[in-house]
Protein backbone atom coordinates (compact mmCIF):
# COMPACT_ATOMS: atom_id res chain seq x y z
CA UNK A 1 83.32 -25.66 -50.48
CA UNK A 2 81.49 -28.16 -48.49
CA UNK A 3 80.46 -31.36 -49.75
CA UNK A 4 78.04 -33.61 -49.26
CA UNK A 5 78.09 -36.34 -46.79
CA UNK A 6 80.51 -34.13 -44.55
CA UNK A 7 81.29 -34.62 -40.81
CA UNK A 8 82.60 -32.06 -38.13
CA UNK A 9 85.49 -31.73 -35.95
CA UNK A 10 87.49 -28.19 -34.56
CA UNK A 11 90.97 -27.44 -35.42
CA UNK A 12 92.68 -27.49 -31.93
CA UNK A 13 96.20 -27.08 -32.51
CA UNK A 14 98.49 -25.13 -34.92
CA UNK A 15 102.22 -26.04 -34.95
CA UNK A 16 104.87 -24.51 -37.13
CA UNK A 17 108.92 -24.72 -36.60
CA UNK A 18 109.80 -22.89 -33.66
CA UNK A 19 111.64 -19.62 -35.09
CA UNK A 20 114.27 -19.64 -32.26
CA UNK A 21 115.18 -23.27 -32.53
CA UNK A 22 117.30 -24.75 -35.00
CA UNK A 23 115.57 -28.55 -34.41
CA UNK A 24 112.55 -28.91 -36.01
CA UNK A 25 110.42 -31.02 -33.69
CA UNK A 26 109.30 -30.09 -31.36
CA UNK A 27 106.92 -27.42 -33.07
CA UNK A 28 105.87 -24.29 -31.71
CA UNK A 29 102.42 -23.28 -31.31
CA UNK A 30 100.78 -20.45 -33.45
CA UNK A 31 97.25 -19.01 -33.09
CA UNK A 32 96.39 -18.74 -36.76
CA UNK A 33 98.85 -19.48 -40.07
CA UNK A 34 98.94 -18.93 -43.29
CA UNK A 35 98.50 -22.06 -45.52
CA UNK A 36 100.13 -22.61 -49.01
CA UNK A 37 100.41 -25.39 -51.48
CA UNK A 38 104.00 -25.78 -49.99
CA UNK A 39 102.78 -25.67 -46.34
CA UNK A 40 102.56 -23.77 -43.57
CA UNK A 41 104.10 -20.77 -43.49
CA UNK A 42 107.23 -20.63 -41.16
CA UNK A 43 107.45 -24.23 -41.13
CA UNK A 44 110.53 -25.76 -42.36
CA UNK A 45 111.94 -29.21 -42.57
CA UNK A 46 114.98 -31.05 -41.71
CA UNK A 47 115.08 -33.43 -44.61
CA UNK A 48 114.84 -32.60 -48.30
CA UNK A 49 111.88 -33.63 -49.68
CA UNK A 50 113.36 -36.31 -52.59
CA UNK A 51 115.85 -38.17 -50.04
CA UNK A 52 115.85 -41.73 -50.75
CA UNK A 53 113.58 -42.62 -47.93
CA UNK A 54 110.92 -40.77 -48.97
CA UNK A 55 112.01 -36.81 -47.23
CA UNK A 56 109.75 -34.36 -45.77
CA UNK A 57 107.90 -31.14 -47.25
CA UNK A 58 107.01 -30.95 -50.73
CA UNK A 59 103.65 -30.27 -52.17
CA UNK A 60 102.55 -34.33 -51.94
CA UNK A 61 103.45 -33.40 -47.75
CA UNK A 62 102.99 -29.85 -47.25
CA UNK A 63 100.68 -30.40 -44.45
CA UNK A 64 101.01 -33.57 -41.45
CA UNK A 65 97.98 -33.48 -39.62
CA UNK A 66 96.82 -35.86 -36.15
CA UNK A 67 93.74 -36.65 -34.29
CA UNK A 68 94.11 -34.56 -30.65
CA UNK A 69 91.87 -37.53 -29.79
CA UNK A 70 94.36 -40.35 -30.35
CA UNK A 71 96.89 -38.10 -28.55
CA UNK A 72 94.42 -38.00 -25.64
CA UNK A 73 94.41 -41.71 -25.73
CA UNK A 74 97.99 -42.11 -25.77
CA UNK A 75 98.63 -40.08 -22.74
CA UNK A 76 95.82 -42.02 -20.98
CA UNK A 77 98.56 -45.36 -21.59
CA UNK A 78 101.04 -43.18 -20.05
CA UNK A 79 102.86 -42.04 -22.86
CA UNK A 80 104.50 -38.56 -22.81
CA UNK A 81 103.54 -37.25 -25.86
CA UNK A 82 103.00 -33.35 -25.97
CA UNK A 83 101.00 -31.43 -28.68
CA UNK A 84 103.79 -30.52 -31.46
CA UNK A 85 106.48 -33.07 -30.50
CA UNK A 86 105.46 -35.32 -33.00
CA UNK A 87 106.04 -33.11 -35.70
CA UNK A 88 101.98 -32.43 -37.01
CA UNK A 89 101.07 -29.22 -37.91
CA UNK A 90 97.61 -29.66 -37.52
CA UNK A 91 95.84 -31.20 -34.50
CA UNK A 92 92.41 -31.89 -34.97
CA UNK A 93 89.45 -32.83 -32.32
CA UNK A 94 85.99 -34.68 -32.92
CA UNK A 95 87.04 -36.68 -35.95
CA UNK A 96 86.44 -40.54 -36.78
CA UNK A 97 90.25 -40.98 -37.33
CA UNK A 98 89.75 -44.02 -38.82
CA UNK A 99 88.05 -42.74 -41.86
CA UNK A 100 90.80 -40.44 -42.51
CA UNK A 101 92.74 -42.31 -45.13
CA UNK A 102 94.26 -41.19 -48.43
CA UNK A 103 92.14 -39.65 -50.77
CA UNK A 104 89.68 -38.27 -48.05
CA UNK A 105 89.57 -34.49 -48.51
CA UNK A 106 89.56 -32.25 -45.30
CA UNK A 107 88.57 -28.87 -44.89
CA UNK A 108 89.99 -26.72 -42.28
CA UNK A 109 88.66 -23.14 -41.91
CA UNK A 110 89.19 -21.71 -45.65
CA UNK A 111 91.49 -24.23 -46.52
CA UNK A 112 91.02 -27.50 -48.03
CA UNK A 113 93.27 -30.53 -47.83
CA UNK A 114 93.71 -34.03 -49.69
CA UNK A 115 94.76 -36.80 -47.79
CA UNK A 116 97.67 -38.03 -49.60
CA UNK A 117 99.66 -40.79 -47.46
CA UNK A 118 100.11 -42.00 -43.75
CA UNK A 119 102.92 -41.25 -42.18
CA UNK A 120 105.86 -43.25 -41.32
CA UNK A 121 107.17 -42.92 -37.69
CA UNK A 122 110.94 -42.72 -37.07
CA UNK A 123 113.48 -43.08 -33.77
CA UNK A 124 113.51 -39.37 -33.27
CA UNK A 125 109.87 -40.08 -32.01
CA UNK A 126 111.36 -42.73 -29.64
CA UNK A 127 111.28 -40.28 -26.43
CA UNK A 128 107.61 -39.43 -26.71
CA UNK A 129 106.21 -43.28 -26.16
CA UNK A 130 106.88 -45.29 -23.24
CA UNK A 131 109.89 -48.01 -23.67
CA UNK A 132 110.52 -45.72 -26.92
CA UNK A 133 107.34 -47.73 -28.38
CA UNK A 134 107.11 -45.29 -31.52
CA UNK A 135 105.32 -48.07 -33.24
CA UNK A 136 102.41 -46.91 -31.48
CA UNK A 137 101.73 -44.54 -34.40
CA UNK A 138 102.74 -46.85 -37.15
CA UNK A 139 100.59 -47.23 -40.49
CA UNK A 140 101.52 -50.54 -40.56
CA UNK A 141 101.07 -51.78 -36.82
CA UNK A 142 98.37 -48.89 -35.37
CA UNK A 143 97.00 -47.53 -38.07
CA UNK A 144 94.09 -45.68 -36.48
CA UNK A 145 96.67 -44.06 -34.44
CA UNK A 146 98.80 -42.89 -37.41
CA UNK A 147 99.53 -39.17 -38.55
CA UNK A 148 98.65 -38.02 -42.51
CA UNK A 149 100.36 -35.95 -44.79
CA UNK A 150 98.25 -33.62 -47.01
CA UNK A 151 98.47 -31.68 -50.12
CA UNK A 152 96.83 -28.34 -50.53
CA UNK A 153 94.22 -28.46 -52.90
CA UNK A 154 92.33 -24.73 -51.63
CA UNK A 155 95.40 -22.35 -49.71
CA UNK A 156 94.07 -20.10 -47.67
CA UNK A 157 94.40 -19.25 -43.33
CA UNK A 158 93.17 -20.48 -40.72
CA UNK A 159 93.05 -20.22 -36.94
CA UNK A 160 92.94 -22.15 -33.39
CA UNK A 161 88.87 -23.09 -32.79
CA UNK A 162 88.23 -22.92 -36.90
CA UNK A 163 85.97 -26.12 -38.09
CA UNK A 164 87.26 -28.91 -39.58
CA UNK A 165 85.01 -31.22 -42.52
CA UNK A 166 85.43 -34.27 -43.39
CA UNK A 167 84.28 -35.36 -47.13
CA UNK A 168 83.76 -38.56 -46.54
CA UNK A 169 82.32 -38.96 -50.12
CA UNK A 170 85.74 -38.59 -51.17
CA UNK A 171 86.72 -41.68 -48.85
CA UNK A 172 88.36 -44.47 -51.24
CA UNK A 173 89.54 -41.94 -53.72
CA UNK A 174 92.78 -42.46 -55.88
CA UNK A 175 95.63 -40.39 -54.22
CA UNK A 176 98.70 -39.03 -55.18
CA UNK A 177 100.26 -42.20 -53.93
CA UNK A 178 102.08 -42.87 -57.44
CA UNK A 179 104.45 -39.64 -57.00
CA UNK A 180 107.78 -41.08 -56.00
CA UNK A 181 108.44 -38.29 -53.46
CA UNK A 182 105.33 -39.60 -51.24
CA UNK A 183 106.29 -43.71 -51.85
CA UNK A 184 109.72 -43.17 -50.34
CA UNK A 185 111.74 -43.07 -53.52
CA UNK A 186 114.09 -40.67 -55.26
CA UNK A 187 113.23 -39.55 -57.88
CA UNK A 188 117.10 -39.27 -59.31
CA UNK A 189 117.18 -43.40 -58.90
CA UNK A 190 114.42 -44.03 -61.58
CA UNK A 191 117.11 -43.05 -64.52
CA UNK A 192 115.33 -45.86 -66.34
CA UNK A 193 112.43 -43.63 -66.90
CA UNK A 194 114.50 -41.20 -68.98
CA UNK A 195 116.10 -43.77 -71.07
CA UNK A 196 112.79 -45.92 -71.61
CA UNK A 197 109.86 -44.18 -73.27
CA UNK A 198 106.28 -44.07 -71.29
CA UNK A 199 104.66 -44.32 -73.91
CA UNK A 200 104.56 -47.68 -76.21
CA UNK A 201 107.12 -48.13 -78.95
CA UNK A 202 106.82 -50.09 -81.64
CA UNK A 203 103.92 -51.98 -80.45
CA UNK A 204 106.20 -52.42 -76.79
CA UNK A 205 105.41 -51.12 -73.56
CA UNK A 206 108.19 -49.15 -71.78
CA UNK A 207 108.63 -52.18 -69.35
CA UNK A 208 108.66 -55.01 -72.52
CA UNK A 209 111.22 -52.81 -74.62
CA UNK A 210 113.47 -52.85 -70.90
CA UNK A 211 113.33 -56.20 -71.13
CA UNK A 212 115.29 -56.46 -74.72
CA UNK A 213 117.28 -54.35 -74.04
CA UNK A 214 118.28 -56.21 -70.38
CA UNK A 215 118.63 -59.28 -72.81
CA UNK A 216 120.45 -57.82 -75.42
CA UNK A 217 122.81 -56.60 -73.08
CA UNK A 218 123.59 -59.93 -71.26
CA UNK A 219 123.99 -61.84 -74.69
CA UNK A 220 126.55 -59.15 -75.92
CA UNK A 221 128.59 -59.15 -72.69
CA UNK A 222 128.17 -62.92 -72.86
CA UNK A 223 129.80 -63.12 -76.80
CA UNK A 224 131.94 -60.23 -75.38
CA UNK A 225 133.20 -62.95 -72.91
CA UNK A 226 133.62 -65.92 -75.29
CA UNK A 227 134.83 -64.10 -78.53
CA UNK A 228 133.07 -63.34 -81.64
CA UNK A 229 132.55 -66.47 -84.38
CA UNK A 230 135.50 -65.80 -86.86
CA UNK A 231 133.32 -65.53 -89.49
CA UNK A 232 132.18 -62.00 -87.94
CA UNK A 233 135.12 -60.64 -87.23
């Protein structure tokens, strides 16, 4: 399974929802864990995975994975951040975080993982950063410092110490970032894909033939408002 143009790292930390706790952050440690295409297993989520906002879990998410050296360098600024308590499930060591971006394909152990979006921070990560700086882990503001979520391209298990490969030749790939469960929307509020086709009609694209019918709407509510000529009534 290894490609070409590959660089190392070790899988340092497993973390799956504490079975005694009904919060889901922080995570529990495991030794090894069984890996599926919907995640780890014994790891749950708060969130269901089509909320407006984008959700958690899923097959576009199964897996959030973190450099242990960022964390490192986090708690060298002082912040308290612990291994789990930022929800990952994998933490891994020796990487060049900054090439981890969507599209890059990891493999950990027997399993092998696609890179599918970075991951937004929220306030319940406020008490792990000094002055509840959460932003330190933003895409947008740090992104060498943010988390990924994964799909599972290769399911399999894997353990604490297992190796972790980068294939970097797969750096710049397309993702899966046109699913609406990893941009942050619901699916249920695109009803306008059921009503317009996908496909052309008529010579129109799906978006044109919206655009009629958005016009032919407004000019019958207008004549609606006015009254019909007498001549067509």
């Amino acid at each position: 399974m290894a490609a070409k143009g590959s660089c190392a790292g070790i899988l340092q930390g497993i973390f799956t929802t504490a079975s005694s706790s009904k919060e889901t952050v922080p995570k529990a440690e495991r030794e090894s864990v069984a890996v599926s295409v919907l995640g780890l297993e014994g790891d749950r989520q708060e969130c269901a995975v089509d909320e407006d906002w984008g959700g958690h879990g899923g097959p576009l998410k199964a897996v959030c994975c973190w450099s242990a050296d960022v964390m490192v360098e986090l708690q060298r600024e002082g912040h308290p951040v612990l291994p789990g308590f930022c929800g990952e499930n994998f933490l891994l060591g020796g990487l060049d975080w900054e090439q981890v971006v969507p599209g890059l394909r990891l493999e950990v152990g027997a399993v092998l993982l696609e890179v599918t979006q970075h991951v937004r921070p929220c306030h319940k990560q406020a008490s792990n950063f000094l002055h509840g700086q959460y932003s330190e882990i933003s895409p947008v503001k740090r992104p060498r410092r943010s988390r990924v979520y994964c799909a599972v391209l290769v399911p399999g298990k894997v353990s604490l110490g297992d190796a972790v490969k980068l294939h970097v030749n797969t750096r710049g790939a397309k993702a899966y970032a046109v699913d609406p469960c990893v941009l942050g929307r619901s699916p249920r509020l695109d009803w306008w894909r059921l009503v317009l086709p996908s496909r052309p009609f008529l010579g129109l694209s799906g978006l044109a033939l919206g655009h009629f019918l958005v016009l032919g709407l407004g000019l019958l509510l207008g004549r609606l408002s006015v009254g019909w000529p007498r001549q067509w009534r």
